[in-house]
C-alpha atoms as a PDB file:
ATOM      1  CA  UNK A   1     205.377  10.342-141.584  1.00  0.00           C
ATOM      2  CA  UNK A   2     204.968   9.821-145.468  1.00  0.00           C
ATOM      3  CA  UNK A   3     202.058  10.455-146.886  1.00  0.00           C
ATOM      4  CA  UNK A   4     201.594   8.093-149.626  1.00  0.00           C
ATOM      5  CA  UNK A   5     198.158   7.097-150.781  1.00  0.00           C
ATOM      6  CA  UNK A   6     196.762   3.667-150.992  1.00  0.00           C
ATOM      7  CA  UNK A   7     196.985   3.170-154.240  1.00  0.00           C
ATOM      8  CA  UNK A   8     200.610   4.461-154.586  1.00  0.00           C
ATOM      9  CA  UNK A   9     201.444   1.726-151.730  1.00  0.00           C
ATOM     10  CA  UNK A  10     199.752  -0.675-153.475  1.00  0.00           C
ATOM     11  CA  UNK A  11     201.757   0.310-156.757  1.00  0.00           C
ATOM     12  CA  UNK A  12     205.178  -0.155-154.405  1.00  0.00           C
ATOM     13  CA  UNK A  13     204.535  -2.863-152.346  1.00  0.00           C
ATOM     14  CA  UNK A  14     204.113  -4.299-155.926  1.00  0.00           C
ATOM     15  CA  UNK A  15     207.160  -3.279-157.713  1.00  0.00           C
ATOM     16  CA  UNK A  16     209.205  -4.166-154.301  1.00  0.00           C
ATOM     17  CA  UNK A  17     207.676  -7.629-154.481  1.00  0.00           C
ATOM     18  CA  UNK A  18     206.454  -7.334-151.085  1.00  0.00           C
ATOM     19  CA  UNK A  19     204.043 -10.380-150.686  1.00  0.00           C
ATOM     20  CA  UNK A  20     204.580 -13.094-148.010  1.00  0.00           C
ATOM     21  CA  UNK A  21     206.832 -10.480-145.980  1.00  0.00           C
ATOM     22  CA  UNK A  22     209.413 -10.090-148.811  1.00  0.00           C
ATOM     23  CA  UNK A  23     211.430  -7.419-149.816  1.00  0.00           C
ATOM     24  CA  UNK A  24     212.971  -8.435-153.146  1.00  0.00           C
ATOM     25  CA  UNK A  25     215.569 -10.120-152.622  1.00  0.00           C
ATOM     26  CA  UNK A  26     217.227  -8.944-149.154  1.00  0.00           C
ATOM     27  CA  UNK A  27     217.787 -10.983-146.626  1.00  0.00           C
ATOM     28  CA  UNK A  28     217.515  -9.094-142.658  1.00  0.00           C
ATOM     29  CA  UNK A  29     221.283  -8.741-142.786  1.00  0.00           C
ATOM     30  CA  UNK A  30     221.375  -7.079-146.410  1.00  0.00           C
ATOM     31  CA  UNK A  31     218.427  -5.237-145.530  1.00  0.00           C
ATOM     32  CA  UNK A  32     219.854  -3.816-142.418  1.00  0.00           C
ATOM     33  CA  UNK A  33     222.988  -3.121-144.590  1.00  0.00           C
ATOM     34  CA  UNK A  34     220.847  -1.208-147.624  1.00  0.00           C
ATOM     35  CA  UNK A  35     219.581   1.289-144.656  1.00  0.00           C
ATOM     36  CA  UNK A  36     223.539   1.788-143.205  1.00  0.00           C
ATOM     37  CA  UNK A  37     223.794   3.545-146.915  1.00  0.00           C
ATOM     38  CA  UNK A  38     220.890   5.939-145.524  1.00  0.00           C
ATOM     39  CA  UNK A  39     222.261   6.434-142.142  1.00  0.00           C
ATOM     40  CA  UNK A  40     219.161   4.334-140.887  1.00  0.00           C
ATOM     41  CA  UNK A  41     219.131   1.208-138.203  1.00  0.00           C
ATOM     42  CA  UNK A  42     215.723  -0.436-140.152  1.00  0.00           C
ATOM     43  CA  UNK A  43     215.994  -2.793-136.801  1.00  0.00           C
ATOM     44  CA  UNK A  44     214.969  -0.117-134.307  1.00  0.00           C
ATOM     45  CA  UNK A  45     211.993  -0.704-132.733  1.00  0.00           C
ATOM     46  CA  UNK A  46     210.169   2.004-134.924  1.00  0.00           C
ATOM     47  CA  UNK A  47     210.144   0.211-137.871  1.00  0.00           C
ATOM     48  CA  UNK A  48     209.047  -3.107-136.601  1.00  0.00           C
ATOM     49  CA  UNK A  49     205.315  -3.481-137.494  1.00  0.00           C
ATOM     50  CA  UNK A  50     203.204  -6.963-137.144  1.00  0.00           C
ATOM     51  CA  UNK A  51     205.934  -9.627-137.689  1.00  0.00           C
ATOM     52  CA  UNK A  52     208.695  -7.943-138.203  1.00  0.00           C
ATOM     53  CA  UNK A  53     209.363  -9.172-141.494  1.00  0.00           C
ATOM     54  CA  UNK A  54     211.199  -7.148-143.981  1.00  0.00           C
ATOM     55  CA  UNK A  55     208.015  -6.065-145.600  1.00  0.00           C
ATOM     56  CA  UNK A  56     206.510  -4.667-142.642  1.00  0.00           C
ATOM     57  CA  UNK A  57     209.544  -2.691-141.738  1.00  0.00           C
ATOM     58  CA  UNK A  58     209.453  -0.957-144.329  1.00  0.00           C
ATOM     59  CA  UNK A  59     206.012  -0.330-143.938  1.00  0.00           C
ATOM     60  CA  UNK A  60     206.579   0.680-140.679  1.00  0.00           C
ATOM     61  CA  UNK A  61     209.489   3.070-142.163  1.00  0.00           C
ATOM     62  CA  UNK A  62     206.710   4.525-144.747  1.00  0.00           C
ATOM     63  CA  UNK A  63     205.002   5.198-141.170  1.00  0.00           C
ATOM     64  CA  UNK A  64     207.019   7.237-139.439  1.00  0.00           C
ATOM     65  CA  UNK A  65     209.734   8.696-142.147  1.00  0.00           C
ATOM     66  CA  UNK A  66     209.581  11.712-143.506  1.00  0.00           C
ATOM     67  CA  UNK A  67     208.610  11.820-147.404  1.00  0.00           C
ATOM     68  CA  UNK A  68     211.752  13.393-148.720  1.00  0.00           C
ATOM     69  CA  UNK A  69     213.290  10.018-146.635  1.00  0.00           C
ATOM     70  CA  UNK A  70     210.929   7.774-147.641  1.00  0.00           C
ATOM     71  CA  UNK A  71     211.688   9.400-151.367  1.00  0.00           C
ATOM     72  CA  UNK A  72     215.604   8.743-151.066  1.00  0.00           C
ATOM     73  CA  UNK A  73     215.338   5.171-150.011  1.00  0.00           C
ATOM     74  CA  UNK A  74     212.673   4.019-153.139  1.00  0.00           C
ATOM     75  CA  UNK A  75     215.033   5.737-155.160  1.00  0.00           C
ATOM     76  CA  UNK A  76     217.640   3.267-154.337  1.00  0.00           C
ATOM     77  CA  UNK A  77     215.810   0.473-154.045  1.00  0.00           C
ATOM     78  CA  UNK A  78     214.527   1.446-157.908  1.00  0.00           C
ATOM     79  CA  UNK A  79     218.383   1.187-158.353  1.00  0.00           C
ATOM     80  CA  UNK A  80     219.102  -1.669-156.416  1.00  0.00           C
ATOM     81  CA  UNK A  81     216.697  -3.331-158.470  1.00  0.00           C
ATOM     82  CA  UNK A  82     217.444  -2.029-161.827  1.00  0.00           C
ATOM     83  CA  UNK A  83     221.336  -3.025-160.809  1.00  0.00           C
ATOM     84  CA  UNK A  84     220.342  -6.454-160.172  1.00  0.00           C
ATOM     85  CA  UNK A  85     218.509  -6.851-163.424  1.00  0.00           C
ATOM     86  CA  UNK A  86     221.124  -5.735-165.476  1.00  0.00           C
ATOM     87  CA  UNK A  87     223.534  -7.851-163.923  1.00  0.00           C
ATOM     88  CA  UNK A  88     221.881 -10.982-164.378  1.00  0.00           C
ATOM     89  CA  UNK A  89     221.878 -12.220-160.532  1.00  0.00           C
ATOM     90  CA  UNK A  90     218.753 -13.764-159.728  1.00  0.00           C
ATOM     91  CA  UNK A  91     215.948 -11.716-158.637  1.00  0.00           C
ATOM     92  CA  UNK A  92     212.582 -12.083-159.351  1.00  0.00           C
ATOM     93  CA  UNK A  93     211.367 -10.318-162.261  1.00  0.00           C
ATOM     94  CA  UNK A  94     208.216 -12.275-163.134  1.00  0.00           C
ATOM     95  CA  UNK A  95     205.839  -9.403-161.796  1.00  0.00           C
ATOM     96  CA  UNK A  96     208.318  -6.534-163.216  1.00  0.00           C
ATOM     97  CA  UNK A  97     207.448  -4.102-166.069  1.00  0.00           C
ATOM     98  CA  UNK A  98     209.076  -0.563-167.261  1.00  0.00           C
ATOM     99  CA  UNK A  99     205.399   1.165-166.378  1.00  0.00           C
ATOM    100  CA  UNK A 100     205.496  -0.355-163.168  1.00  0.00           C
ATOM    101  CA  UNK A 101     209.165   0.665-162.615  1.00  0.00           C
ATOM    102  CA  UNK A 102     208.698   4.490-164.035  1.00  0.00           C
ATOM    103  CA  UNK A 103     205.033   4.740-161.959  1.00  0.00           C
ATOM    104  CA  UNK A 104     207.185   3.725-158.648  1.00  0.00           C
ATOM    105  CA  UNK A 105     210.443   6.424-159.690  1.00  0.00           C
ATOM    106  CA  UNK A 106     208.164   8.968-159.938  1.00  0.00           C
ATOM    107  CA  UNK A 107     206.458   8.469-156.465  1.00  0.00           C
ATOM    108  CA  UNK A 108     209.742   8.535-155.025  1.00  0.00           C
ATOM    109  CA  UNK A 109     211.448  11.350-157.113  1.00  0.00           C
ATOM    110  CA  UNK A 110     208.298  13.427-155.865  1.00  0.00           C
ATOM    111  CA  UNK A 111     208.286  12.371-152.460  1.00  0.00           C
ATOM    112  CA  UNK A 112     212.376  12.969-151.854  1.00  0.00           C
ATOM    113  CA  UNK A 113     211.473  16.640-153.942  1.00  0.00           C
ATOM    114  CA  UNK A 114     208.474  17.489-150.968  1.00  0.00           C
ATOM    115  CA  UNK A 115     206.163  17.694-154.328  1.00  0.00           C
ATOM    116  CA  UNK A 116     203.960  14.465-153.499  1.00  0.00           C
ATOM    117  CA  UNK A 117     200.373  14.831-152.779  1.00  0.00           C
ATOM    118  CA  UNK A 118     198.386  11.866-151.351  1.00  0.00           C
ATOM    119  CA  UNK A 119     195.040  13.529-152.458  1.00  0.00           C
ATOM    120  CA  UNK A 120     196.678  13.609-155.774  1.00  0.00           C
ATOM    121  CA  UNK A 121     198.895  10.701-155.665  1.00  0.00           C
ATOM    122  CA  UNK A 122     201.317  10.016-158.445  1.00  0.00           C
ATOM    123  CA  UNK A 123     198.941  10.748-160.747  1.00  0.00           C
ATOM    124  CA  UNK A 124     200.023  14.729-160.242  1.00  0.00           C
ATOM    125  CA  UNK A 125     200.326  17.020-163.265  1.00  0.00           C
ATOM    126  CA  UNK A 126     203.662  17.164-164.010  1.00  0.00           C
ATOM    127  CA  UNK A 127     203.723  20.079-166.205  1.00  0.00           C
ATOM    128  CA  UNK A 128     207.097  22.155-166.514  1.00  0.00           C
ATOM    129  CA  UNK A 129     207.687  25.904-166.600  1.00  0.00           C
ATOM    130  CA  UNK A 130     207.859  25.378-170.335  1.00  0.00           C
ATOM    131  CA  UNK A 131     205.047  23.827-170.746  1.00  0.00           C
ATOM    132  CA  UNK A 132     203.204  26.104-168.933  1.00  0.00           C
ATOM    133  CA  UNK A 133     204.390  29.007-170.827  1.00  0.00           C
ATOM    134  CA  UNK A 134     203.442  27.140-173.946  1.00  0.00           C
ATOM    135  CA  UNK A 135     199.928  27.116-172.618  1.00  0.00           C
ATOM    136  CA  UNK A 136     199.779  30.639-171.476  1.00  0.00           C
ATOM    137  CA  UNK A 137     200.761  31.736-174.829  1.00  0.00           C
ATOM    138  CA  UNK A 138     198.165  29.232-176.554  1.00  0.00           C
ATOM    139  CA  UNK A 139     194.922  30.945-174.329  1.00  0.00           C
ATOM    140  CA  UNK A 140     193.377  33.776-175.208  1.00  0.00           C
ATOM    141  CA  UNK A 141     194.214  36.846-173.590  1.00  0.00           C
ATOM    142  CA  UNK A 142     192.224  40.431-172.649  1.00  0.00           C
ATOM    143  CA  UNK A 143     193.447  43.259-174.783  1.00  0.00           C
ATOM    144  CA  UNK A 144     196.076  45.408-173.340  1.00  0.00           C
ATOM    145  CA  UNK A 145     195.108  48.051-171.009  1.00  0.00           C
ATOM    146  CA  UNK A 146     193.625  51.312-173.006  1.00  0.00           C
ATOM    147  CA  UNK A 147     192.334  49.274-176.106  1.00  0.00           C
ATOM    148  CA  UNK A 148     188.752  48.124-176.822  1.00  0.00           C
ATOM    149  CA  UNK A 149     187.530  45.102-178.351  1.00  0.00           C
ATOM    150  CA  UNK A 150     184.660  46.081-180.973  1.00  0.00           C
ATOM    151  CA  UNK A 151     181.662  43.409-181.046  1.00  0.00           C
ATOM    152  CA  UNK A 152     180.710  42.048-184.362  1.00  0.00           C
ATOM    153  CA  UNK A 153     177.327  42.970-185.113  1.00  0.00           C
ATOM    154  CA  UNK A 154     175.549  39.323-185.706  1.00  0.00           C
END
């Protein structure tokens, strides 16, 4: 089961265009076709939540797939979409924006990497080994072992 918090859900079901049981712009048949790429029927009973429209299967997929899963699919979805921009077919972009778009790659890049936190949501730190080691160097340190610090008289 994925673990995605509310507010990251809200963020996808956003970006995915989810509203009156859409899923951009699949129909069931294209849909059912996008999952074949994942090795996944998305018309098994599992999936199908409330009406069985296309967005609650995929709720119903964020319900019982595993995050690295659920991580793989956005991530091609976020490519579906960004392919269907590019090329000019139609697709609804009215509610798009890059912020949107990068908030929504990095839910799934950290969900498909086992790194997401619901607690934490995408709003994780997402500091590097560099970065840290930046840091480390940048905080002060205890003397080495054997040497005293002298105190200042004040």
């Amino acid at each position: 089961m994925a673990t995605l918090a509310k507010r990251d859900i809200r963020l996808l079901e956003t970006y995915l265009q989810m509203s009156g049981g859409h899923l951009l712009d699949f129909s069931h048949r294209t849909l059912a076709e996008f999952f074949e790429d994942y090795s996944i029927d998305i018309d098994e009973a599992q999936y199908q939540v409330g009406s069985g429209s296309k967005a609650n299967r995929m709720r119903g997929f964020w319900q019982v797939s595993s995050d690295m899963v659920v991580g793989r699919v956005l991530k091609g979805l976020i490519e579906y979409y960004d392919d269907k921009r590019a090329s000019g077919f139609y697709i609804d972009t009215s509610g798009y924006s890059d912020e949107l778009r990068d908030k929504c790659l990095r839910i799934a890049n950290q969900l498909s990497r086992g790194t997401y936190s619901a607690q934490l949501g995408s709003q994780q730190s997402h500091t590097t080994p560099i970065k840290q080691a930046i840091r480390n160097t940048m905080q002060p340190s205890s003397p080495p072992p054997g040497q005293q610090t002298t105190q200042q008289p004040t």
